[in-house]
N, C-alpha and C. Protein backbone atom coordinates (compact mmCIF):
# COMPACT_ATOMS: atom_id res chain seq x y z
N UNK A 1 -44.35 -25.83 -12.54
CA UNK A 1 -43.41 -25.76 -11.43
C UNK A 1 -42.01 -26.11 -11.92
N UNK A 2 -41.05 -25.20 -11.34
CA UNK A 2 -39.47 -25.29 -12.09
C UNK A 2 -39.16 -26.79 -11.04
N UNK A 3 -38.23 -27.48 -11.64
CA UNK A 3 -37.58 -28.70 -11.21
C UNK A 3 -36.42 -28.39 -10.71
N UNK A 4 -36.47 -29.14 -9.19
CA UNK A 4 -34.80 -28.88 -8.87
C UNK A 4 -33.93 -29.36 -9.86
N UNK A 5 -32.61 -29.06 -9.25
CA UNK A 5 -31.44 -29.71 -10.50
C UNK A 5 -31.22 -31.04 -9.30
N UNK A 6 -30.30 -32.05 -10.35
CA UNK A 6 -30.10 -32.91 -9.42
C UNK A 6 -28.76 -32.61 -9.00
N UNK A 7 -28.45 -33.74 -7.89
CA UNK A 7 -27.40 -33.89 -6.92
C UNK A 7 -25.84 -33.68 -8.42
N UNK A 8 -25.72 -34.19 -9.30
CA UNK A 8 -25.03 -34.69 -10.38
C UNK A 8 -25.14 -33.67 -10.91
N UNK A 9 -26.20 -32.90 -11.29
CA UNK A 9 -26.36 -31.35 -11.91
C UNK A 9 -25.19 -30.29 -11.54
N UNK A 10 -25.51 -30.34 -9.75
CA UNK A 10 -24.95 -29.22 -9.07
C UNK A 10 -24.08 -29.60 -9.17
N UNK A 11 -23.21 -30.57 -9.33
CA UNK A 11 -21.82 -30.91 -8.70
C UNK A 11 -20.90 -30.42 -9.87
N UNK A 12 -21.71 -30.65 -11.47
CA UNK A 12 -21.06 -30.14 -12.32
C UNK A 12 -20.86 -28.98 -12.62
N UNK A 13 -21.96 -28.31 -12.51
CA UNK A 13 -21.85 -26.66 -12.49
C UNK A 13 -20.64 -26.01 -11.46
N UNK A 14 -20.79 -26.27 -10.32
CA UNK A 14 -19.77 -26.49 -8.79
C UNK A 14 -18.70 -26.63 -9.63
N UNK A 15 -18.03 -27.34 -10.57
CA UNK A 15 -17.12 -27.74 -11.21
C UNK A 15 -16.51 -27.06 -12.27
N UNK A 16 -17.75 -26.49 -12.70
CA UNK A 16 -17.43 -25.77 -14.11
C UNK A 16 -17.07 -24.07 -13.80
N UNK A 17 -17.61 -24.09 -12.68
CA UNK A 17 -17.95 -22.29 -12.42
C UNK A 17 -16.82 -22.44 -10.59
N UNK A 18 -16.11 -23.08 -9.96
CA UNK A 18 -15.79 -22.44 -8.58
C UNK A 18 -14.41 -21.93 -8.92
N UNK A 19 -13.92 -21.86 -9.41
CA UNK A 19 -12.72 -21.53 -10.01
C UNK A 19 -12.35 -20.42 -10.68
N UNK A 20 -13.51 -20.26 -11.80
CA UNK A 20 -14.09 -18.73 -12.02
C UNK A 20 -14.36 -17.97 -10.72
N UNK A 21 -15.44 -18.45 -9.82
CA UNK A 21 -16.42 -17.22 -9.36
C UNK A 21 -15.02 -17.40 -7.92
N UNK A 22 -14.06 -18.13 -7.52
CA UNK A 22 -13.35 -18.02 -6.54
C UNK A 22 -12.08 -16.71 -6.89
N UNK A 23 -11.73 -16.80 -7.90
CA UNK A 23 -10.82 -15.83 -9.14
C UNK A 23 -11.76 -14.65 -9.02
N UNK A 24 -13.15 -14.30 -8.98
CA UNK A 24 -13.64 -13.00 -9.27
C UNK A 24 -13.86 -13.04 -7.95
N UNK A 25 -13.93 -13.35 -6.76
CA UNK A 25 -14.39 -13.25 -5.23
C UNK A 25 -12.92 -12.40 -5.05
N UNK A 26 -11.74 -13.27 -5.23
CA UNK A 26 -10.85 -13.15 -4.69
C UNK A 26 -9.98 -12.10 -5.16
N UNK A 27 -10.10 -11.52 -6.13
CA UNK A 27 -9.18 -10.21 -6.86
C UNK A 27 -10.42 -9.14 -6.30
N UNK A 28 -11.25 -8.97 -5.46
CA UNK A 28 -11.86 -7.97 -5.21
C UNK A 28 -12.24 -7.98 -3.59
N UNK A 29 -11.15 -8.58 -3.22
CA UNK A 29 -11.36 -8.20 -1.70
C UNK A 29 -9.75 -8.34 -1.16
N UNK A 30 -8.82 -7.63 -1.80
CA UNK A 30 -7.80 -6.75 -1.45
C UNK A 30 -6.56 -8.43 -1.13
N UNK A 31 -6.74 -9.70 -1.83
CA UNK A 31 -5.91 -10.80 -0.86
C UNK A 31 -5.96 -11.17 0.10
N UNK A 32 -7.75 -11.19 1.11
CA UNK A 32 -8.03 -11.41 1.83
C UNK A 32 -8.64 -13.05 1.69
N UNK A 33 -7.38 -13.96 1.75
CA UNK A 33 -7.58 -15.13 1.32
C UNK A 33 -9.44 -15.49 1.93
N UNK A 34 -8.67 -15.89 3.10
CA UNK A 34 -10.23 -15.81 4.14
C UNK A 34 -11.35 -15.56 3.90
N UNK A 35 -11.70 -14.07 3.54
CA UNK A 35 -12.62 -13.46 3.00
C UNK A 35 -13.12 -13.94 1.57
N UNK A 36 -12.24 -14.03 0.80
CA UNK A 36 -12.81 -15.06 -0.66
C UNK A 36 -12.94 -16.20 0.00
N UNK A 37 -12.36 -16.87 0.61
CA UNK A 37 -13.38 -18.47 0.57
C UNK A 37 -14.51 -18.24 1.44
N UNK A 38 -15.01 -17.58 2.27
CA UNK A 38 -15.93 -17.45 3.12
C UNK A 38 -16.67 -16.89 2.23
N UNK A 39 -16.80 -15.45 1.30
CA UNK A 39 -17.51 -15.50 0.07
C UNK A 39 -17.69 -16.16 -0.72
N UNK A 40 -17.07 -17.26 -1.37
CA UNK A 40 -17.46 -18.43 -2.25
C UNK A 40 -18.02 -19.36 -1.63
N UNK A 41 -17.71 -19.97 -0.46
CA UNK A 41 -18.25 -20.80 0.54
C UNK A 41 -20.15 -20.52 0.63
N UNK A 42 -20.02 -19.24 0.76
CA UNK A 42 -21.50 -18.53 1.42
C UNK A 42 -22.39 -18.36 -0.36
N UNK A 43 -21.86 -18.14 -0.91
CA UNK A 43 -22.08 -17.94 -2.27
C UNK A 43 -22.90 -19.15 -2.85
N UNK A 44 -21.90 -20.33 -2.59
CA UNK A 44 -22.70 -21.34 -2.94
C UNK A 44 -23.55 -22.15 -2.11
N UNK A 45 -23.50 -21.77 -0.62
CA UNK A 45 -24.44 -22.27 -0.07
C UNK A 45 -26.01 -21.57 -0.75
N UNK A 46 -25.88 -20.46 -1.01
CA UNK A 46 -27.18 -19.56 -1.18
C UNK A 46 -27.96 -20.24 -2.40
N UNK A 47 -26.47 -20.24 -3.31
CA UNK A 47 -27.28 -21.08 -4.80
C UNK A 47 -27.85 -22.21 -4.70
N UNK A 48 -26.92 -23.82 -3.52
CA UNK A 48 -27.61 -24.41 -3.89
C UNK A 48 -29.51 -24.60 -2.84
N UNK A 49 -29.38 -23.42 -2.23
CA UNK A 49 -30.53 -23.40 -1.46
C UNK A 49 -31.93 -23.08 -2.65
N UNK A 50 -31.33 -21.52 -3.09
CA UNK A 50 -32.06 -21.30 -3.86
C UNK A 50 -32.35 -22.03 -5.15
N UNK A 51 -31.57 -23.06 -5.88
CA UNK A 51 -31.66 -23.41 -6.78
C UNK A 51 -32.53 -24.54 -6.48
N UNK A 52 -32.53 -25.09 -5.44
CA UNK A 52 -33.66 -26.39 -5.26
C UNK A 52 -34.63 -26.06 -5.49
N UNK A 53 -35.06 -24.33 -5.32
CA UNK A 53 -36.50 -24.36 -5.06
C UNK A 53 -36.79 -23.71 -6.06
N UNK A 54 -35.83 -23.03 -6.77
CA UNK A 54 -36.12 -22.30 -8.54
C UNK A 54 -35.81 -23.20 -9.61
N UNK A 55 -34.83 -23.93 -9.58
CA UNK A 55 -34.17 -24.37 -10.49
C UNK A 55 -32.96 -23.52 -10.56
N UNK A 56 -32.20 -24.44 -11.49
CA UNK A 56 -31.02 -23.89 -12.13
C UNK A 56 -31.18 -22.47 -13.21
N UNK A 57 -30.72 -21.11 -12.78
CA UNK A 57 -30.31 -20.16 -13.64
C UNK A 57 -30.19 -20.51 -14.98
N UNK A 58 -30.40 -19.43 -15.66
CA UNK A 58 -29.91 -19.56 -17.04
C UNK A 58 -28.35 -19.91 -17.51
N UNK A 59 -27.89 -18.74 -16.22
CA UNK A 59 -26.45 -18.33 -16.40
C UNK A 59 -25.86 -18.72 -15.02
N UNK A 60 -26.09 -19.91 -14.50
CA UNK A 60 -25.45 -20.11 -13.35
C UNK A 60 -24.35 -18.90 -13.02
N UNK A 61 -22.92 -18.82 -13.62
CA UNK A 61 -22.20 -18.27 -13.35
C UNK A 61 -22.09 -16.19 -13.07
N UNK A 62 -23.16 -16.00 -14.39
CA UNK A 62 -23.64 -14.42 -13.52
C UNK A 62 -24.68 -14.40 -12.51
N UNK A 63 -25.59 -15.44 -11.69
CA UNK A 63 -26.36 -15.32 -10.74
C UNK A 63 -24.86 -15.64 -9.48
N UNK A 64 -24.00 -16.48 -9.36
CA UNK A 64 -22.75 -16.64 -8.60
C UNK A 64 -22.06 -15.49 -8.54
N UNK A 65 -21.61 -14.75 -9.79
CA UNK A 65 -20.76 -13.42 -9.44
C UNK A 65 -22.05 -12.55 -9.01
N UNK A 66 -23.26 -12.12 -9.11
CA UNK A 66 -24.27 -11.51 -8.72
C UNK A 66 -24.15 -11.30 -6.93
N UNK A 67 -24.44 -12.46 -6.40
CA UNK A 67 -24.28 -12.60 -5.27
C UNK A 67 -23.33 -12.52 -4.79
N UNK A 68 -22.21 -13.05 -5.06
CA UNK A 68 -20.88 -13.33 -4.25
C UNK A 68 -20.09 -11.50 -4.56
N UNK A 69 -21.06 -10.49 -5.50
CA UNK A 69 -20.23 -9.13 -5.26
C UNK A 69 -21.27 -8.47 -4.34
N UNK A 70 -22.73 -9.18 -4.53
CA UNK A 70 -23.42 -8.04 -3.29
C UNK A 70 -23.17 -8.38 -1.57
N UNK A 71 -22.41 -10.03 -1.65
CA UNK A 71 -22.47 -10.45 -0.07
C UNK A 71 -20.97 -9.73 0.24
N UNK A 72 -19.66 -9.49 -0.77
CA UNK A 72 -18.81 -8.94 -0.14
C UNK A 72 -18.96 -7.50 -0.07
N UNK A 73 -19.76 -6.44 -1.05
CA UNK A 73 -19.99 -5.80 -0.38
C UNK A 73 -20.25 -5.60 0.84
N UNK A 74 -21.63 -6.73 1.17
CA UNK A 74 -22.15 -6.45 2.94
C UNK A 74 -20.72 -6.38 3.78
N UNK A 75 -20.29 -7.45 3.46
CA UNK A 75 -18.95 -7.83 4.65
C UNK A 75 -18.06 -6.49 4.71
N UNK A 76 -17.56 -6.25 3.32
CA UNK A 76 -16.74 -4.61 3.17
C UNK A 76 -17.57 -3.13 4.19
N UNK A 77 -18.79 -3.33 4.05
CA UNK A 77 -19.48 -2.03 4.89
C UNK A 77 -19.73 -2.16 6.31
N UNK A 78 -19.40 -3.26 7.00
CA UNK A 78 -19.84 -3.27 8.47
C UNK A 78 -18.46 -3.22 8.86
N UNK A 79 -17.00 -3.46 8.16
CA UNK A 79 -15.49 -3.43 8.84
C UNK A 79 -15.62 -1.37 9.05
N UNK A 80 -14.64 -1.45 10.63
CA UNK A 80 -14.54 -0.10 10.40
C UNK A 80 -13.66 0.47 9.73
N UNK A 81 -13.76 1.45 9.39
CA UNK A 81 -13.20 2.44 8.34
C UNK A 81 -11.67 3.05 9.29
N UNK A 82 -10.76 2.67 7.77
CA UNK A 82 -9.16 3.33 8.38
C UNK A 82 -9.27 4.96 7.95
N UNK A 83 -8.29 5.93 8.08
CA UNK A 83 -8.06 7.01 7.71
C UNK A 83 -7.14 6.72 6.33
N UNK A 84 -7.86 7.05 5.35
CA UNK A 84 -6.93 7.08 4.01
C UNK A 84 -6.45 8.07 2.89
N UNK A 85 -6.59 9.43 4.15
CA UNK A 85 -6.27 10.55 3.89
C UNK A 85 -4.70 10.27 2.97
N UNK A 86 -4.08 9.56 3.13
CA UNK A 86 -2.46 10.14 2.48
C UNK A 86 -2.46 9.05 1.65
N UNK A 87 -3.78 7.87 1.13
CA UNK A 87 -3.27 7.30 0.15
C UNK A 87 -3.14 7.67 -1.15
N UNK A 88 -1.66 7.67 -1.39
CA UNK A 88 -2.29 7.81 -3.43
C UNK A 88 -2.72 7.12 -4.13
N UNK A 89 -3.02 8.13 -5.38
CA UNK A 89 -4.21 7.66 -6.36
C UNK A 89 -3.61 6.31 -6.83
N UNK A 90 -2.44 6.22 -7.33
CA UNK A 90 -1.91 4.78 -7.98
C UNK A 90 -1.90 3.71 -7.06
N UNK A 91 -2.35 3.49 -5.99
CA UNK A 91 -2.04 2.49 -4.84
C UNK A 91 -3.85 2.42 -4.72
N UNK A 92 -4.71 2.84 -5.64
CA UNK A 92 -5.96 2.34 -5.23
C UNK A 92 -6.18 0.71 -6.02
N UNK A 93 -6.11 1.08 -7.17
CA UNK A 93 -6.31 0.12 -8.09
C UNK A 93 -5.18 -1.17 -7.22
N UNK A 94 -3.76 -0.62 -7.73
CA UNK A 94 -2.28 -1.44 -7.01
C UNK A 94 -2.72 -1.98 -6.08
N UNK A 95 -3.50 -1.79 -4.84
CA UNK A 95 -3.39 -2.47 -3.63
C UNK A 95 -4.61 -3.82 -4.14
N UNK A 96 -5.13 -3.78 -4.69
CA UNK A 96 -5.78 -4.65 -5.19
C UNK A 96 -5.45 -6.01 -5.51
N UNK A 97 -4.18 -5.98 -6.10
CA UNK A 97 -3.43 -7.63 -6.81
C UNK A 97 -1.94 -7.04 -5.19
N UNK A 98 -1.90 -6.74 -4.18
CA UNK A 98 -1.02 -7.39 -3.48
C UNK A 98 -1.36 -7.73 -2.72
N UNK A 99 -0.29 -8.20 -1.35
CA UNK A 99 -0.98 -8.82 -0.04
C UNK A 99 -2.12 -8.20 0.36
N UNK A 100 -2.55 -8.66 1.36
CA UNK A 100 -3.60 -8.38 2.41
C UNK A 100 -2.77 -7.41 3.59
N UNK A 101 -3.71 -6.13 3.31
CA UNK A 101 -3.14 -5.08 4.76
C UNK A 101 -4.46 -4.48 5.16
N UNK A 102 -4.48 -4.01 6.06
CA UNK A 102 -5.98 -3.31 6.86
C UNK A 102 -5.72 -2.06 5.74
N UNK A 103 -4.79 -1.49 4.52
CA UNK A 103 -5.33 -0.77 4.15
C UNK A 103 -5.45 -1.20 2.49
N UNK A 104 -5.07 -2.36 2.36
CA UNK A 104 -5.72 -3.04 0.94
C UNK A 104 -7.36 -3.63 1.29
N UNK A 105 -7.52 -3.84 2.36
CA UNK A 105 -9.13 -4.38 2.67
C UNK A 105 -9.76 -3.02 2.44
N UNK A 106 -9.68 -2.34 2.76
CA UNK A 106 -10.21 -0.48 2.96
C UNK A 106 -10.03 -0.08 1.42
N UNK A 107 -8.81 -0.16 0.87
CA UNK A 107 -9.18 0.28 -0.71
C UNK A 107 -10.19 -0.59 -1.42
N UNK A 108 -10.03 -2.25 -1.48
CA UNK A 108 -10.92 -2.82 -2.09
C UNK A 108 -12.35 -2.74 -1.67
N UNK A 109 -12.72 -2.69 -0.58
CA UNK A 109 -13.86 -1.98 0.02
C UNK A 109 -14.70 -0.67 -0.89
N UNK A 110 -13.85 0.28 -0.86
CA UNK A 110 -13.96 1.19 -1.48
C UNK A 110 -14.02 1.39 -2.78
N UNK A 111 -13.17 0.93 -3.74
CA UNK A 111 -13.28 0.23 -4.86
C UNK A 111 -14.81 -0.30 -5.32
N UNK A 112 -14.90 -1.57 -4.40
CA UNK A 112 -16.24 -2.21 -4.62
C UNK A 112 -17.42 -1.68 -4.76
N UNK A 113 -17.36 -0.74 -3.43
CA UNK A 113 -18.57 -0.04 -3.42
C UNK A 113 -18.66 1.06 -4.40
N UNK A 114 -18.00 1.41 -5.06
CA UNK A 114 -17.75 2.89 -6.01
C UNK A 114 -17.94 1.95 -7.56
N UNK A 115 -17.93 0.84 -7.93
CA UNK A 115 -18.15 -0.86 -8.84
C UNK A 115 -19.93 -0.77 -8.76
N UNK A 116 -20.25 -0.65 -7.59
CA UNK A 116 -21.63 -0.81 -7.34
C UNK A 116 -22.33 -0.09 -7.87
N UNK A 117 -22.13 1.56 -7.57
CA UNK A 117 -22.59 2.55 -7.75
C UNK A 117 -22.50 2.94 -9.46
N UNK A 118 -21.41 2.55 -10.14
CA UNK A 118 -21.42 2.58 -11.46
C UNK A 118 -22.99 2.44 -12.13
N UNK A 119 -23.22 2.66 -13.24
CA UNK A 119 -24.16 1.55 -14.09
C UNK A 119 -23.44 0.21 -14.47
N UNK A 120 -24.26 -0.53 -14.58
CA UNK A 120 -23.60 -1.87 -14.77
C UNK A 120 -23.08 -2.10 -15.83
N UNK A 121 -23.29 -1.47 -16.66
CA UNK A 121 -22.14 -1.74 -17.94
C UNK A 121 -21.09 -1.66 -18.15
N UNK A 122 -20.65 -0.51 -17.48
CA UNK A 122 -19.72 0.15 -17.32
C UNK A 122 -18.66 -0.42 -15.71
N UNK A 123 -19.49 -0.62 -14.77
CA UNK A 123 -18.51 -1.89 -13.86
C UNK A 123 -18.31 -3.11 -14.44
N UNK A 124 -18.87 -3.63 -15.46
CA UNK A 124 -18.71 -5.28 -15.70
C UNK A 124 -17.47 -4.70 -16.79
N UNK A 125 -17.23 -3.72 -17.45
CA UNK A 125 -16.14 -2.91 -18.38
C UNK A 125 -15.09 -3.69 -17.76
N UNK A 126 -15.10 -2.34 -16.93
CA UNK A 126 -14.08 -2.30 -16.14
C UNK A 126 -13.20 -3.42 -15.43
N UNK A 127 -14.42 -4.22 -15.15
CA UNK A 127 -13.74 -5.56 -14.00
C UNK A 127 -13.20 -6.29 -15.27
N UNK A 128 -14.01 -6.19 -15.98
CA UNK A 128 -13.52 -7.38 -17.07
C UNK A 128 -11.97 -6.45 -17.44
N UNK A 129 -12.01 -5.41 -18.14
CA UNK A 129 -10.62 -4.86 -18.06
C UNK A 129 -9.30 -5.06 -17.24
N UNK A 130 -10.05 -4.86 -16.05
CA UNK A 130 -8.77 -4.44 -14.70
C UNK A 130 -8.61 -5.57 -14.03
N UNK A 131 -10.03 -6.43 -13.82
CA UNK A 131 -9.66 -7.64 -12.89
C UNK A 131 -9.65 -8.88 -13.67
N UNK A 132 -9.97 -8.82 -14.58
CA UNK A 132 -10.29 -10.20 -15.40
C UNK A 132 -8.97 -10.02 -16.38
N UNK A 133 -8.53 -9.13 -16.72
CA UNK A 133 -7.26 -8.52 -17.73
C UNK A 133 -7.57 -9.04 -19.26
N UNK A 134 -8.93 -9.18 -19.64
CA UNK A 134 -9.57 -8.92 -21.22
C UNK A 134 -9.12 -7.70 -21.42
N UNK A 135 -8.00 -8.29 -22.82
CA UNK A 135 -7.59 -7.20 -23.64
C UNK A 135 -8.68 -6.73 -24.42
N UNK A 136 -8.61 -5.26 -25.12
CA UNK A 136 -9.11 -4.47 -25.99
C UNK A 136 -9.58 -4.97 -27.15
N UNK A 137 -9.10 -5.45 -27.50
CA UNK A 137 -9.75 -6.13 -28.84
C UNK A 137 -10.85 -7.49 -28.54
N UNK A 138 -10.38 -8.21 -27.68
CA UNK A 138 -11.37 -9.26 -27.03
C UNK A 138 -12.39 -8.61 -26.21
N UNK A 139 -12.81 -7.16 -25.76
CA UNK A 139 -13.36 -6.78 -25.70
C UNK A 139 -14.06 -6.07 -26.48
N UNK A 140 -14.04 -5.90 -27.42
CA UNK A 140 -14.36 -5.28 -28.71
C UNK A 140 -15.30 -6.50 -29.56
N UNK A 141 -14.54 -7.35 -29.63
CA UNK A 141 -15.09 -8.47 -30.22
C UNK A 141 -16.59 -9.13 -29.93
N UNK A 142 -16.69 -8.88 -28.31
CA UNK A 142 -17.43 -9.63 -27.05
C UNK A 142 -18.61 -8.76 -27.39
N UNK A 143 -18.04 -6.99 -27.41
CA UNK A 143 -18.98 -6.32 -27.56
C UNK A 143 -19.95 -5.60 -28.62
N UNK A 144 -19.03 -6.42 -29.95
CA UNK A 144 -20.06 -6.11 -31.43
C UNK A 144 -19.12 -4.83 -31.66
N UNK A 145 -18.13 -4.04 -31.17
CA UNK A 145 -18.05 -2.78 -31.20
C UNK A 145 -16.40 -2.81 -31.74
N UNK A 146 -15.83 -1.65 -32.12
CA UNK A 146 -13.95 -1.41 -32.11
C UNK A 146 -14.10 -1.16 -31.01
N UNK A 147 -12.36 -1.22 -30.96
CA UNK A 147 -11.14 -0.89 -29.97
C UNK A 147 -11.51 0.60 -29.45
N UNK A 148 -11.50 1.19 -30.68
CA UNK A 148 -11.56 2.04 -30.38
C UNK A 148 -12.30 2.97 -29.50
N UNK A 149 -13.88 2.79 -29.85
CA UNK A 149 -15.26 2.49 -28.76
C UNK A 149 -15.60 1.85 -27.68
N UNK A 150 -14.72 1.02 -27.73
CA UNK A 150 -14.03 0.16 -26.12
C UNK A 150 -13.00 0.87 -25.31
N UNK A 151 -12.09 1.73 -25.96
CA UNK A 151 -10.89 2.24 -25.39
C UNK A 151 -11.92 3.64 -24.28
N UNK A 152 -12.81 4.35 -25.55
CA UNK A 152 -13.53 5.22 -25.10
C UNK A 152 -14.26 5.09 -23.90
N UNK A 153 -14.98 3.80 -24.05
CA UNK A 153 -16.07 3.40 -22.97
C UNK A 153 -15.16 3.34 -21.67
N UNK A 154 -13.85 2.84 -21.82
CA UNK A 154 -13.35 2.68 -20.98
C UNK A 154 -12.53 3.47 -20.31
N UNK A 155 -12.36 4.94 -21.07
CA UNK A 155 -12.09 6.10 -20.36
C UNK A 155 -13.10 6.80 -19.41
N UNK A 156 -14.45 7.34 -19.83
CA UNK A 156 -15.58 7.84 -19.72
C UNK A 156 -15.48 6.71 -18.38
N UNK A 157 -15.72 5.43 -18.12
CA UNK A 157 -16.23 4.36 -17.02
C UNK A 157 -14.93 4.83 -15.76
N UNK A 158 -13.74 5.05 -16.12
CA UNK A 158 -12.59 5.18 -15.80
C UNK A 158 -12.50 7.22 -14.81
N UNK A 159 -13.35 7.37 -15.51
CA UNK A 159 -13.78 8.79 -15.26
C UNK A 159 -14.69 8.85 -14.00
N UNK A 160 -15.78 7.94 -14.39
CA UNK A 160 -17.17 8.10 -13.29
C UNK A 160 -16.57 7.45 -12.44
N UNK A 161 -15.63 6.18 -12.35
CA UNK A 161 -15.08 5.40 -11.23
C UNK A 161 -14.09 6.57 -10.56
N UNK A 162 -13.16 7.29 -10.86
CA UNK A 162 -12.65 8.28 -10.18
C UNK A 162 -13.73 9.05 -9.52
N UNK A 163 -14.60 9.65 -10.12
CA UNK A 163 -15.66 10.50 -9.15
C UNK A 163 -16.41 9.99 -8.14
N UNK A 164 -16.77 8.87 -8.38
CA UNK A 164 -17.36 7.91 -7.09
C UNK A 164 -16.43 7.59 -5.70
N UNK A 165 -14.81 7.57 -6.39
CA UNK A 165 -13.91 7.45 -5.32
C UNK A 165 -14.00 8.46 -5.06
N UNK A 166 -14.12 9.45 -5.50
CA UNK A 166 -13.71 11.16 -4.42
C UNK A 166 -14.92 11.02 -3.67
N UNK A 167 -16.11 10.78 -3.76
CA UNK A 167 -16.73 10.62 -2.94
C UNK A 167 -16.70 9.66 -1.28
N UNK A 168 -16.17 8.71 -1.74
CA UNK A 168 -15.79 7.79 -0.86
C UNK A 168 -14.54 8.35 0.36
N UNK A 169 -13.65 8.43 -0.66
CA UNK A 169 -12.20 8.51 -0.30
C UNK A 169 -12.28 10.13 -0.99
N UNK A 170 -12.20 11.14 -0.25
CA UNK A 170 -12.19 12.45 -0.83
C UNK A 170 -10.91 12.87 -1.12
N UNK A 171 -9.98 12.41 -0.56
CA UNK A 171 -8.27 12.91 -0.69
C UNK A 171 -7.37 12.44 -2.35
N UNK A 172 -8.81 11.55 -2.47
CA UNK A 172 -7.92 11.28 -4.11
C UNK A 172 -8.49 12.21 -4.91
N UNK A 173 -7.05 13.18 -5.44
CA UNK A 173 -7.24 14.30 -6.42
C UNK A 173 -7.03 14.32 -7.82
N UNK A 174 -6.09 12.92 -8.57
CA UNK A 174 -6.02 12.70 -9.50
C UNK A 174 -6.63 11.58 -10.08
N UNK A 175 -6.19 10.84 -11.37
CA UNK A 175 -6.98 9.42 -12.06
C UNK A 175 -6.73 8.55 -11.63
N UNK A 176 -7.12 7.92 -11.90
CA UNK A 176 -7.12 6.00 -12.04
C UNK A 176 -5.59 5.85 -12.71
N UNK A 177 -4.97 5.35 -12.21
CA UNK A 177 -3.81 4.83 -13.30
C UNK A 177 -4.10 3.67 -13.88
């Protein structure tokens, strides 16, 4: 039988990881202050529920981003949907790092869910690229691989993430900037 963690356990992990997983909540739900702490909030209620009765993760911090991207998904798919017929392509990614508007919640929404749909290699790329801002070579490094094979991966990922948005958002006709 796995052992809970103790009271002193959680508090350090809580310590080591809310700062991280509040930083990855919060660059993916458009500056919807609110919405990241209510996702980190809910995030860690879940862990320390579940962790009493599993134990502590291997990787505390990818079971935290695990959850805290499938619960903002939920929250992103039940808001209703704006018309984003006239947004351009460079204001998908862009609306991402500015304020909060009913149509930065709607891109990051969209975004997310098109993150989901990826293979996972290729969204954890990316986020680590675009939202985390790991340069090329520290990605290279991370991944046993060159720049160069990183630059690639990250065109090709950059590619399927555009096609997933036309699906979503059909009016975007060009790339990713």
């Amino acid at each position: 039988m796995t052992q809970a963690p103790s009271e002193a356990q959680l508090t350090a992990v809580y310590h080591e990881t809310v700062v991280a997983l509040y930083g990855f909540v919060s660059r993916r739900c458009g500056g919807e202050r609110q919405l990241a702490e209510d996702i980190t909030q809910e995030t860690w209620l879940r862990a320390v529920r579940e962790w009493h009765r599993t134990g502590l993760p291997e990787s505390p911090i990818a079971w935290l981003t695990t959850v805290s991207r499938n619960l903002l998904l939920n929250q992103l798919r039940v808001r209703p949907t704006l018309a984003l017929d006239d947004v351009p392509p460079e204001r998908i990614v862009a609306a991402l790092e500015q304020e909060s508007s009913d149509e930065t919640a709607e891109i990051a929404g969209a975004v997310t869910t098109a993150l989901m749909r990826l293979p996972r290699e290729e969204a954890q790329l990316l986020e680590a690229f675009h939202f985390e801002r790991t340069r090329v070579a520290r990605l290279a490094e991370l991944l046993g691989t060159t720049e160069r094979a990183v630059e690639g991966r990250l065109r090709r990922a950059r590619e399927r993430l555009r096609r997933e948005l036309q699906t979503i958002l059909p009016s975007i006709e060009g790339g990713l900037p």
